[in-house]
Protein backbone atom coordinates (compact mmCIF):
# COMPACT_ATOMS: atom_id res chain seq x y z
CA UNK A 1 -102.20 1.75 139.90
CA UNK A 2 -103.98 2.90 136.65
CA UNK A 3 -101.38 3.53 133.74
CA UNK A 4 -101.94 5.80 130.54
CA UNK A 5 -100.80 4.62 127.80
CA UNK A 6 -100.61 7.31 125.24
CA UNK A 7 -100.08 6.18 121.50
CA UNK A 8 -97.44 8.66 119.76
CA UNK A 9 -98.35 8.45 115.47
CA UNK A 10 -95.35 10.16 113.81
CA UNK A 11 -95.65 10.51 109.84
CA UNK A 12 -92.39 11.58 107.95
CA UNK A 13 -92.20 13.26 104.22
CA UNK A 14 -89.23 13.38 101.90
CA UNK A 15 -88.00 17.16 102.31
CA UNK A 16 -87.11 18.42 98.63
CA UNK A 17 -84.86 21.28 98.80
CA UNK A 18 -84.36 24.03 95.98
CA UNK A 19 -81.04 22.72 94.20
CA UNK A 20 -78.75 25.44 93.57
CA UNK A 21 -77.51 26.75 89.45
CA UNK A 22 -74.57 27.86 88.30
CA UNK A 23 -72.80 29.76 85.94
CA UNK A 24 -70.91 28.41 82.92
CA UNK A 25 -68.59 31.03 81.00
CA UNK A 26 -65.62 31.00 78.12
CA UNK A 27 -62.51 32.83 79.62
CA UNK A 28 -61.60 36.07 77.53
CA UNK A 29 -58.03 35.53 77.20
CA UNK A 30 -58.98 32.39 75.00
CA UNK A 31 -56.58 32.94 71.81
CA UNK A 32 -56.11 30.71 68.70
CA UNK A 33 -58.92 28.66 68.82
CA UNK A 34 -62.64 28.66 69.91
CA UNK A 35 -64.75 26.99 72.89
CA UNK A 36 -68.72 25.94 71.97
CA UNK A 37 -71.18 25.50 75.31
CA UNK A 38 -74.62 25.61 74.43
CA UNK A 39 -75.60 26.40 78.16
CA UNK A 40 -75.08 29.39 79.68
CA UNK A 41 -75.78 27.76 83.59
CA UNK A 42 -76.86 24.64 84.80
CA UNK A 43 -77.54 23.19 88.34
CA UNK A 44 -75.20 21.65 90.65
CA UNK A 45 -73.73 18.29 90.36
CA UNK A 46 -74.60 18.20 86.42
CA UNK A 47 -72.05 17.41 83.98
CA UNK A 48 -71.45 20.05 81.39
CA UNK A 49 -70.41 19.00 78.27
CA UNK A 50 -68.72 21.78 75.55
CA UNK A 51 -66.72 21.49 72.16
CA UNK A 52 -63.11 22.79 72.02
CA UNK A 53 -62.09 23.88 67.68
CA UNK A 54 -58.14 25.07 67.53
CA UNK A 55 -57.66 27.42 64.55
CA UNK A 56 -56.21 26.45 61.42
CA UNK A 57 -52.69 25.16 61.77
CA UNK A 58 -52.94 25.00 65.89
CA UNK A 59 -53.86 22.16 68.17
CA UNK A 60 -55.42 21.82 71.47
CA UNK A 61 -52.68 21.79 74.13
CA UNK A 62 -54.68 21.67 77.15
CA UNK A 63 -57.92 22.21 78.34
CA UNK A 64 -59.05 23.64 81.78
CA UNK A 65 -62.38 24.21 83.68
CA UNK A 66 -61.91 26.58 86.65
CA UNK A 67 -58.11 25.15 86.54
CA UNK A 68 -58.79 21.74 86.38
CA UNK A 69 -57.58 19.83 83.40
CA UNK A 70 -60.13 18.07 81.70
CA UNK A 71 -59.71 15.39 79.49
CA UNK A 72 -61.52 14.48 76.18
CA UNK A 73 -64.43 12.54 75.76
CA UNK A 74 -64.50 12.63 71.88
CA UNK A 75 -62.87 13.46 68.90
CA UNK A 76 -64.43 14.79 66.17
CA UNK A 77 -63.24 16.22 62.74
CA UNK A 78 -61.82 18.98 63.39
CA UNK A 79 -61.80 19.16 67.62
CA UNK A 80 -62.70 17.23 70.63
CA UNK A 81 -65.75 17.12 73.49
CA UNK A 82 -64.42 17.30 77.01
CA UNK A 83 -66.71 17.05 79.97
CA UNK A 84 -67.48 18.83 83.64
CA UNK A 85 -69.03 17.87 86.52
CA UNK A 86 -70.42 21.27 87.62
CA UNK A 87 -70.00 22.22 91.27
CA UNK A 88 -69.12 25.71 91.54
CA UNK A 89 -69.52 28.97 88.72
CA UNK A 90 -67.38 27.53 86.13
CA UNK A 91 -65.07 29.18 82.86
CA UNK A 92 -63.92 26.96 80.44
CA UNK A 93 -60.33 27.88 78.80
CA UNK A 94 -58.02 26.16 76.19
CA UNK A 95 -54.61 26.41 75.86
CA UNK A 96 -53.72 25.68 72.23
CA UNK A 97 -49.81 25.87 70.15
CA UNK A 98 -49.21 26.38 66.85
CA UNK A 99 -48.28 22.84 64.87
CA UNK A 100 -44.86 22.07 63.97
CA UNK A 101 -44.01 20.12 61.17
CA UNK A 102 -40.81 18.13 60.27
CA UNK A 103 -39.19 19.01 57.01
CA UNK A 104 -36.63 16.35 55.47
CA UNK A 105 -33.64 16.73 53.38
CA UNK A 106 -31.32 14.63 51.79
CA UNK A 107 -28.76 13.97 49.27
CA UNK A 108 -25.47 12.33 48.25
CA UNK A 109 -22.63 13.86 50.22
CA UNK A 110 -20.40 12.31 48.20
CA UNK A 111 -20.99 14.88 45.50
CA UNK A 112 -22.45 17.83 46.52
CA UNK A 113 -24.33 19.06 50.53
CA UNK A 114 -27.47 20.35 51.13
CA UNK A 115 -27.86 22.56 53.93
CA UNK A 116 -30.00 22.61 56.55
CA UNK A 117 -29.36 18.89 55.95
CA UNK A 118 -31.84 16.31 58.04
CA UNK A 119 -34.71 16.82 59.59
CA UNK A 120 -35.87 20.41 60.28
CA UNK A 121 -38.59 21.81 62.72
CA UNK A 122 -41.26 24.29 60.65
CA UNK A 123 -43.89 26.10 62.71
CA UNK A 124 -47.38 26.39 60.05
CA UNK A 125 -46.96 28.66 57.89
CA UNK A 126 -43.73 29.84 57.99
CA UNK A 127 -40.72 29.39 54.95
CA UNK A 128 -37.57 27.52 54.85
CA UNK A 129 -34.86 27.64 52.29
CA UNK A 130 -32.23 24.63 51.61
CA UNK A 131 -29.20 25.84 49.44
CA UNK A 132 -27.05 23.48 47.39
CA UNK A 133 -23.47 23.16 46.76
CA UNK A 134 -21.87 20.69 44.48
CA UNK A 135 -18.07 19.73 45.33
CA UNK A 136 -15.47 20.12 42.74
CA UNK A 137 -16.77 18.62 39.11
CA UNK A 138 -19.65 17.85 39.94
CA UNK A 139 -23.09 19.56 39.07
CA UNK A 140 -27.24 19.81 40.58
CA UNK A 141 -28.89 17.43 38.64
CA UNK A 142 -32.16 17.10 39.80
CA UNK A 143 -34.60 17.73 43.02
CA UNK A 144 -37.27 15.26 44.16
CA UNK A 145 -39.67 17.72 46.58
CA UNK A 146 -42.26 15.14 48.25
CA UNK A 147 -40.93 12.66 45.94
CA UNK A 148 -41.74 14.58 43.16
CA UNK A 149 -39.16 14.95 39.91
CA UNK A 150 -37.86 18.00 39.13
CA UNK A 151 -35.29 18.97 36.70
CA UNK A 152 -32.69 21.41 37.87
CA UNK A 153 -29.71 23.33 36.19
CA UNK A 154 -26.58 25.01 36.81
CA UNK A 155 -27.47 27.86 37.86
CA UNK A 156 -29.90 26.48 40.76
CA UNK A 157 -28.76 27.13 43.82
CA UNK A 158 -31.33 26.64 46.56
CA UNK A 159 -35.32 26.17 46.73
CA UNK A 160 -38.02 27.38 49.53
CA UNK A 161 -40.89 25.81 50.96
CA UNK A 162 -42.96 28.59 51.74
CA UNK A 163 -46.10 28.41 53.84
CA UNK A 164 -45.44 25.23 55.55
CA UNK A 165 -48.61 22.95 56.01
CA UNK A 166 -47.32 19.85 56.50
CA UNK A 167 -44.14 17.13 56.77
CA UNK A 168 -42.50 17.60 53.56
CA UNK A 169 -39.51 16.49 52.39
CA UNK A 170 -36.70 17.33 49.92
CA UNK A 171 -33.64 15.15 47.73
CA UNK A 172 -31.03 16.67 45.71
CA UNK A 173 -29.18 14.21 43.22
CA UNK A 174 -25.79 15.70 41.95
CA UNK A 175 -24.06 13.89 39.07
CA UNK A 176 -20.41 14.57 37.64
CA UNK A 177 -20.11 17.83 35.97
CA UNK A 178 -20.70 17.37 31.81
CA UNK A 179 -18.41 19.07 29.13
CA UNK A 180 -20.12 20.07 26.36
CA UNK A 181 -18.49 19.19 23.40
CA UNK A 182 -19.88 21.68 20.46
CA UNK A 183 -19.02 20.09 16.70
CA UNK A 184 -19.48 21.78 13.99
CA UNK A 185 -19.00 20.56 10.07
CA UNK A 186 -18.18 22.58 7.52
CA UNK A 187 -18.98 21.47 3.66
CA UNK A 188 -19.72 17.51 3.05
CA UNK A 189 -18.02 15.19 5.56
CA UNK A 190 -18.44 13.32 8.87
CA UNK A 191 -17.37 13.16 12.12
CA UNK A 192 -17.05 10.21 14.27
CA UNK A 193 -16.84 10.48 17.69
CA UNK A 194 -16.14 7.97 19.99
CA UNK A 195 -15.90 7.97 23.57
CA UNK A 196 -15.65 6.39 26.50
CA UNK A 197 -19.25 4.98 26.76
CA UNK A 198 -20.69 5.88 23.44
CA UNK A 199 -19.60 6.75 19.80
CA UNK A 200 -21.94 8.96 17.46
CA UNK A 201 -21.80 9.96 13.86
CA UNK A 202 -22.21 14.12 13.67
CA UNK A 203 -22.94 16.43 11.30
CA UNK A 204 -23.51 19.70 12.91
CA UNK A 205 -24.62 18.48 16.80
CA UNK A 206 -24.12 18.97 20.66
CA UNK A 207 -22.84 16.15 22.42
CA UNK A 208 -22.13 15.81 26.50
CA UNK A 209 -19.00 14.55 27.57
CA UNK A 210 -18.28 13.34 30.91
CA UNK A 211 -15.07 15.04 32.56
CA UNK A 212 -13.05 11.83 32.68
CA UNK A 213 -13.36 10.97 29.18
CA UNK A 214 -11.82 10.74 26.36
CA UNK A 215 -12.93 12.21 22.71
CA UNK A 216 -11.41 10.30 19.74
CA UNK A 217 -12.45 12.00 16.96
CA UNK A 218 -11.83 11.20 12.72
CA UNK A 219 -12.63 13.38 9.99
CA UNK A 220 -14.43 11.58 6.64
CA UNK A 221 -14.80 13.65 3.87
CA UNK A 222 -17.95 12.96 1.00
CA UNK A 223 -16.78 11.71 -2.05
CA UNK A 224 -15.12 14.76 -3.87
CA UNK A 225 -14.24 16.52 -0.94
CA UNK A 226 -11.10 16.73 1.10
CA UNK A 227 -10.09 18.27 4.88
CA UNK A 228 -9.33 21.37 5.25
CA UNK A 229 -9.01 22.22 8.71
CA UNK A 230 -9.98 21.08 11.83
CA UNK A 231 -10.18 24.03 14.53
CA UNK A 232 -10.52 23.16 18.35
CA UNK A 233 -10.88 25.95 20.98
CA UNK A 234 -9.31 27.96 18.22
CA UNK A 235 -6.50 26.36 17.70
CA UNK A 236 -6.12 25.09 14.10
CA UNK A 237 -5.20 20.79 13.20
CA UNK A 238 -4.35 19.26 10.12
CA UNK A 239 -5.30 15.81 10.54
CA UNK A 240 -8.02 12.94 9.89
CA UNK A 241 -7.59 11.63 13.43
CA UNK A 242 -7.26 13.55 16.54
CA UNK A 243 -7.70 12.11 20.03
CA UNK A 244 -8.40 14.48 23.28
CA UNK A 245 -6.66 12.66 27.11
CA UNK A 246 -9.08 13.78 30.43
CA UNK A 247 -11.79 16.47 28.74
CA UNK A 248 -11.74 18.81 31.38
CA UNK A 249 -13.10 21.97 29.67
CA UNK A 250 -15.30 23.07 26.99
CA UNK A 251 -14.65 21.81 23.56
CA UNK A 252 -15.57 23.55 20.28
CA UNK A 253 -14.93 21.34 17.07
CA UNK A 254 -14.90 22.95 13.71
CA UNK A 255 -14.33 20.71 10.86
CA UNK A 256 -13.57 22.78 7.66
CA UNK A 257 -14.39 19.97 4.48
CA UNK A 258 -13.75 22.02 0.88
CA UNK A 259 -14.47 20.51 -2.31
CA UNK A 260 -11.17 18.48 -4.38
CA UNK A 261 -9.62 20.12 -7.39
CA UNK A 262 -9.50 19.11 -10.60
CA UNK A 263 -7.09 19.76 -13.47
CA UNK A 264 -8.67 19.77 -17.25
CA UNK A 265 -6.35 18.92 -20.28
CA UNK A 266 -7.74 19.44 -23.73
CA UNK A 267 -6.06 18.33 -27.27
CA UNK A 268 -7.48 19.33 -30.19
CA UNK A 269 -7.05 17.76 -33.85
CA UNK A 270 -6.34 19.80 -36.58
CA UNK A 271 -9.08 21.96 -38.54
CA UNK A 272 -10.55 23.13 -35.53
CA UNK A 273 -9.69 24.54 -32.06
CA UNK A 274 -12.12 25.84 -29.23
CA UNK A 275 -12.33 27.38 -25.30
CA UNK A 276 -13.45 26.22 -22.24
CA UNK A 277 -15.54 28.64 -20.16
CA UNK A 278 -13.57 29.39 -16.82
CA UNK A 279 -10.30 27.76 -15.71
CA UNK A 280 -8.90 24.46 -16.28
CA UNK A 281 -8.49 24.06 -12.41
CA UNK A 282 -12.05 23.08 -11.16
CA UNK A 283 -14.01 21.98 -8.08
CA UNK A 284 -15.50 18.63 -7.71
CA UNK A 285 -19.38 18.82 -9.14
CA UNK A 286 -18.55 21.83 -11.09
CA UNK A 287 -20.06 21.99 -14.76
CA UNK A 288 -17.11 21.80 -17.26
CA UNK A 289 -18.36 23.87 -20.69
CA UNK A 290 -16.14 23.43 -23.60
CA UNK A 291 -17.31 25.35 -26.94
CA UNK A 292 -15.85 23.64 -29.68
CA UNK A 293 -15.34 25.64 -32.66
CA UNK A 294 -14.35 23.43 -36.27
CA UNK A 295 -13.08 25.12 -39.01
CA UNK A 296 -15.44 26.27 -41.53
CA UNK A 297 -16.36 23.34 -43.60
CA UNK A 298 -15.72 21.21 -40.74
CA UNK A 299 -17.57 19.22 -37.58
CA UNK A 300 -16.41 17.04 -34.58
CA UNK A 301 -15.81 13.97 -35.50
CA UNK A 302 -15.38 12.60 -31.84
CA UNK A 303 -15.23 14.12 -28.13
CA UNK A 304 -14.21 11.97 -25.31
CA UNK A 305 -13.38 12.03 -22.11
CA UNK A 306 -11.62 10.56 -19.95
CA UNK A 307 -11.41 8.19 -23.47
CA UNK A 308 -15.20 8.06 -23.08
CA UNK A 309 -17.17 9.50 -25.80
CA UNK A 310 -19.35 12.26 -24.69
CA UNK A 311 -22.39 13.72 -26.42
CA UNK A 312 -22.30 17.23 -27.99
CA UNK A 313 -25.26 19.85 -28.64
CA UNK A 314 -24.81 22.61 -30.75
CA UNK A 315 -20.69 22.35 -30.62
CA UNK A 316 -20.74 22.85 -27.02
CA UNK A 317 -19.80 19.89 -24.78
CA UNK A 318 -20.92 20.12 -20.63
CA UNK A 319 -19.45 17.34 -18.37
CA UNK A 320 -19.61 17.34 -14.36
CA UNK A 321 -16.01 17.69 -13.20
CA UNK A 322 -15.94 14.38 -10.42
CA UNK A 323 -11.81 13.47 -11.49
CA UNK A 324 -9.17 14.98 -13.35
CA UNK A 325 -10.35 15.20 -16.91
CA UNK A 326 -8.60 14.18 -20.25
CA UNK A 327 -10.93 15.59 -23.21
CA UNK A 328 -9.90 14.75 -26.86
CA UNK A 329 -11.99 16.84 -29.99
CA UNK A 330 -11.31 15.29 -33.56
CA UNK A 331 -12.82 17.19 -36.67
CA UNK A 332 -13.80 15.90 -40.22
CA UNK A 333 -15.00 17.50 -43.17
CA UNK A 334 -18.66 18.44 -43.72
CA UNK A 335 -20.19 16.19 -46.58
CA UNK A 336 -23.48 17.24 -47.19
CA UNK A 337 -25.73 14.95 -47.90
CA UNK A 338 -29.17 15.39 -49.77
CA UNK A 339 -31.88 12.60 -48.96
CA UNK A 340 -35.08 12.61 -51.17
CA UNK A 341 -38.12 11.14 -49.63
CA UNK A 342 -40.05 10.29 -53.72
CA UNK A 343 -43.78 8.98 -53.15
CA UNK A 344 -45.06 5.98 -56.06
CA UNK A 345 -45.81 7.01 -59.71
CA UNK A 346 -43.03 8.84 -59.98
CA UNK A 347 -39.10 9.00 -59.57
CA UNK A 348 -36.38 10.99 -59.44
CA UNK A 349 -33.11 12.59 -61.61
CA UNK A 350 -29.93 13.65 -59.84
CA UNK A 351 -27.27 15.92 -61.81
CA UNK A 352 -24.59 14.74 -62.12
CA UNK A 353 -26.06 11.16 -61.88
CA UNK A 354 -26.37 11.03 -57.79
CA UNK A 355 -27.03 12.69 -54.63
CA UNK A 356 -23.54 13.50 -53.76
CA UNK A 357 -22.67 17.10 -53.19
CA UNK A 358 -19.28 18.48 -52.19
CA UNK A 359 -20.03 21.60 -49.22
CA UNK A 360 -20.62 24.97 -51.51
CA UNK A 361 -21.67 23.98 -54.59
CA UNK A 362 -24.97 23.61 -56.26
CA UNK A 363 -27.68 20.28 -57.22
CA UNK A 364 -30.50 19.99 -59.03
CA UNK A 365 -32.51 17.37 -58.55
CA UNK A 366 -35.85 16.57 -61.12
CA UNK A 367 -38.68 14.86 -60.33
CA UNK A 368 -40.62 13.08 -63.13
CA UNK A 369 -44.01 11.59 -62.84
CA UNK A 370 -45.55 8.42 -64.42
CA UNK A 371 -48.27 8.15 -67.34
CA UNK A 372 -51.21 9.79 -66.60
CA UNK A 373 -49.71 10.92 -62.96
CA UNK A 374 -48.15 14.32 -62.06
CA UNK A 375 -46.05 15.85 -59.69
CA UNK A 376 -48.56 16.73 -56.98
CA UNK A 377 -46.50 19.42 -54.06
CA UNK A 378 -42.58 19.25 -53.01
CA UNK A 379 -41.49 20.10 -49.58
CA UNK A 380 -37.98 21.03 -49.02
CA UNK A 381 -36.69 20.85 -45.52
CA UNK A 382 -40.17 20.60 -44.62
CA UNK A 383 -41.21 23.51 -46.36
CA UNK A 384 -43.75 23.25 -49.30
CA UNK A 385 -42.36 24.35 -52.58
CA UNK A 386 -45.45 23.62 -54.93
CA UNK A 387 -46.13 21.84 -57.89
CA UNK A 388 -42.83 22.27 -59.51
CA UNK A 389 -41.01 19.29 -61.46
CA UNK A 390 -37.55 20.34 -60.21
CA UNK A 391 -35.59 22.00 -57.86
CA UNK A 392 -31.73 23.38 -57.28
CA UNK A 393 -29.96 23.32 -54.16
CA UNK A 394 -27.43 26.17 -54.13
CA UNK A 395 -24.60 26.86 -51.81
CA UNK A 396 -25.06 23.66 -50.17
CA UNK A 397 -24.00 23.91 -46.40
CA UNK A 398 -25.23 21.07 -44.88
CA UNK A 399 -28.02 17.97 -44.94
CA UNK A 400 -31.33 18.84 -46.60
CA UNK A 401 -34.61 16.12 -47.36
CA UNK A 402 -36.65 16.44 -50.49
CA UNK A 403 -39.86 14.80 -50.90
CA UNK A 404 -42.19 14.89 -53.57
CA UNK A 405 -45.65 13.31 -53.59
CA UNK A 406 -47.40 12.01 -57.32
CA UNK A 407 -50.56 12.42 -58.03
CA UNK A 408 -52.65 11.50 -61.21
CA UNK A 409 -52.59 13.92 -63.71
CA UNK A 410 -56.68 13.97 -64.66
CA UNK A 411 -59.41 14.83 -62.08
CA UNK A 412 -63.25 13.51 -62.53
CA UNK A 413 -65.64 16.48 -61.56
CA UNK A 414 -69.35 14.66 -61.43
CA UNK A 415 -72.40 17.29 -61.32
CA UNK A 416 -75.89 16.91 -60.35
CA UNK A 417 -78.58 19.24 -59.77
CA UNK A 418 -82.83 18.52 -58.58
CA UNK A 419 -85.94 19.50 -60.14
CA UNK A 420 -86.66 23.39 -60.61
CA UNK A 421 -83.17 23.99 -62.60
CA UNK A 422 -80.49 22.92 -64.34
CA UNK A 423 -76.55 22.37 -64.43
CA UNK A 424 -73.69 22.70 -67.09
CA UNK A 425 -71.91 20.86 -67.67
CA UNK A 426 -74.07 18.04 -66.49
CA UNK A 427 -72.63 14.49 -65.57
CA UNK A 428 -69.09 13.53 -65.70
CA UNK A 429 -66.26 15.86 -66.68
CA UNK A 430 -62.75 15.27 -67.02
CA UNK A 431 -60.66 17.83 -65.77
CA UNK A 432 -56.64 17.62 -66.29
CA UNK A 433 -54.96 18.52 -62.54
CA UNK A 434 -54.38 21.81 -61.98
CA UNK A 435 -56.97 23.54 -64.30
CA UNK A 436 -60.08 25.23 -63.45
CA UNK A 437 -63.69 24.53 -64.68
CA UNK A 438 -66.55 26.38 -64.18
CA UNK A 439 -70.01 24.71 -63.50
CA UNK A 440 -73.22 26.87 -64.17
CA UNK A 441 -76.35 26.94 -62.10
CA UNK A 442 -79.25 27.63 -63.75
CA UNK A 443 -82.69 27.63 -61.61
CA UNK A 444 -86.01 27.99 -63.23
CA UNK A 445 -88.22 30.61 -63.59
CA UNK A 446 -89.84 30.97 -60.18
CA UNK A 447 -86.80 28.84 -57.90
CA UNK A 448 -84.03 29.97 -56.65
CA UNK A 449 -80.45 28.40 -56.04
CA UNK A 450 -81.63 26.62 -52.13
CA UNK A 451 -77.94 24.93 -51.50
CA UNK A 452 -74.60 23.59 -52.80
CA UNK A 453 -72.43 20.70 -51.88
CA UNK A 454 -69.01 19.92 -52.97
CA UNK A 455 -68.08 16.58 -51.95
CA UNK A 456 -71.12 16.42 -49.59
CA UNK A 457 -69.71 19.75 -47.70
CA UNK A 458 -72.47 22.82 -47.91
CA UNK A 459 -70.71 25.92 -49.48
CA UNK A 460 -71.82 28.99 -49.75
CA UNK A 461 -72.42 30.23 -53.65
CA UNK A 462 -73.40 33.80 -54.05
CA UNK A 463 -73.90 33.77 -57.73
CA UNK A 464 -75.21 31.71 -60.49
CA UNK A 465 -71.82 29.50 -60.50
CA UNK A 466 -69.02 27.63 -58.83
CA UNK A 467 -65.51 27.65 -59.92
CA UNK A 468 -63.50 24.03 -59.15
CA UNK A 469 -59.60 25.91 -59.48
């Protein structure tokens, strides 16, 4: 039997089918925060990635696509990549919270409570307000926010953090409650204070006292001064010491300091008297004035105080007042007394044989010149009198100073003249002091006078001769 064999060739090709796309979308309801996907679909089986932002002061909670929570891939500054495997028409949604930060406070209960007190839960952006309350004698002293020093005072009571943006926290540091101890001086003095922990010298000054302390207080007047008073919350002290047990209140200190008195005693001698100018009860630095009046042909003799002598001016003694004052005033007669001041070539006559003069009466005094020398000028008291050869002092009251100055009694007048005139007299003429000659100048016919000198000093001649008087 005859068999067919019949050869079956069967080829086979990879069938490619048409892959299927689909959609990606962002859910509408998405609140607080954004989603990014750069692809609107994309084909089965691929893996979409997109980019999930929260808002400013939110976080990403959760994140779903179609339902499914995804998880991140990668964070970035300010949000995170997830990924999906796309199988189906997909939306993307985010679930995000706002962020809630922890607020810390703290302080010392033993003096004073803050209140909320711990840690406290702050949603972004919202406030909180901590209040203060110091216990009995104490005070706020200070608030740290963030670590951060700030000073405080009584009258703080709480503080806010508003718009919350992160942890923050907040310390309150109470202290003992402070008296404030006010002094104030009055006139020159000191106070010295001393206290528990410290001891100051005042003037006029503030100065904080704890509530368990003492004050211990004395009163030191200046030289020439004395205590008055001493006034504390009103009520008036006479002391130089005063100590205050447990300061538990304000204290105002007013120290009253008033200058000493003094008591003046005057004796007088006989043949004069005088006044002081106010009372004979005076302060300390006050400017005693005593006029002193003599009797009339009289002067002080001596003034002292305190058996001190003490300059006088014009009768009238001043002396600072610094102790009780003792002043004695002598007097003694006036004796005039005439001093003559006589130059050389000459001397001088007294009547009555010397300069002695009793107060009231008269002297005449003559002053006589050498050979050949006269009296040249007299000045009494510094006044010039002339050339006179005596002079009388009447009514004499008090000193007086002659002085008389000698001169010689010829003068040598030398003339000269230059071509184109002439002089008279010409040469050397002797002239007795105190006349006059009279020199002629005589130019030539054709010249004219050009210039004089006397003594080598141009003068001015307005005629045909100079008078030497």
């Amino acid at each position: 039997m005859k068999k067919l064999i019949i050869l079956l060739s069967v080829i086979f090709s990879v069938l490619h089918a048409t892959a299927t796309s689909y959609s990606v979308s962002i859910s509408n309801s998405l609140t607080n925060g954004t989603i990014v996907n750069n692809v609107n679909s994309i084909d089965s089986g691929d893996v979409c990635h997109f980019y999930v932002k929260p808002n400013t002061g939110y976080h990403i909670d959760s994140v779903f696509a179609n339902g499914t929570l995804c998880v991140a891939v990668k964070d970035s500054a300010d949000g995170k990549v997830y990924e999906y495997v796309v199988t189906a028409n997909t939306e993307l949604s985010a679930v995000f919270k706002i962020n809630t930060y922890h607020v810390t406070a703290t302080c010392d209960t033993a003096m004073g409570l803050i209140s909320p007190i711990g840690i406290s839960n702050v949603e972004h952006g919202q406030s909180i307000t901590f209040r203060f309350q110091p216990k009995q004698l104490c005070r706020l002293d200070s608030i740290y926010i963030n670590d951060i020093y700030y000073p405080a005072s009584d009258t703080t009571s709480y503080y806010t953090f508003n718009n919350v943006t992160a942890d923050s926290s907040i310390h309150v540091v109470f202290r003992l409650a402070q008296i404030i101890t006010k002094v104030t001086v009055h006139g020159k003095g000191r106070v010295e204070m001393f206290m528990q922990h410290d001891s100051v010298v005042v003037n006029t000054s503030l100065i904080d006292t704890f509530v368990t302390d003492y004050i211990n207080a004395s009163f030191v007047a200046d030289t020439g001064y004395q205590i008055d008073s001493v006034v504390i919350n009103g009520i008036n002290y006479i002391s130089d010491n005063i100590a205050m047990m447990d300061v538990n209140e304000h204290q105002n200190i007013d120290v009253y300091f008033s200058r000493q008195s003094y008591e003046v005693t005057i004796t007088y001698g006989p043949n004069g008297s005088g006044s002081i100018v106010g009372d004979t009860i005076m302060k300390y630095g006050d400017t005693l004035s005593l006029i002193i009046r003599p009797n009339a042909g009289y002067k002080p003799a001596s003034v002292t105080v305190n058996q001190i002598n003490a300059s006088v001016s014009d009768s009238i003694l001043k002396h600072i007042v610094t102790e009780n004052c003792s002043i004695s005033v002598t007097f003694e007669p006036i004796v005039p007394k005439i001093t003559v001041i006589c130059g050389p070539h000459g001397s001088v006559a007294y009547e009555y044989g010397d300069s002695t003069v009793q107060l009231g009466q008269s002297k005449q005094i003559w002053f006589n010149a050498d050979n050949n020398y006269t009296v040249d000028s007299v000045f009494i008291n510094g006044q010039y009198k002339g050339m006179i050869d005596n002079y009388i002092f009447y009514n004499v009251r008090g000193d007086s100073v002659a002085r008389v100055v000698f001169a010689s009694a010829t003068c040598t007048i030398t003339t000269a003249c230059s071509n184109g005139g002439s002089i008279s007299p010409a040469g050397t003429v002797v002239v007795n002091r105190g006349d006059s000659l009279r020199v002629s100048l005589l130019p030539n016919q054709g010249y004219n006078i050009a210039e004089v000198k006397i003594n080598n000093e141009v003068r001015t001649v307005t005629d045909t001769f100079y008078t030497f008087n």
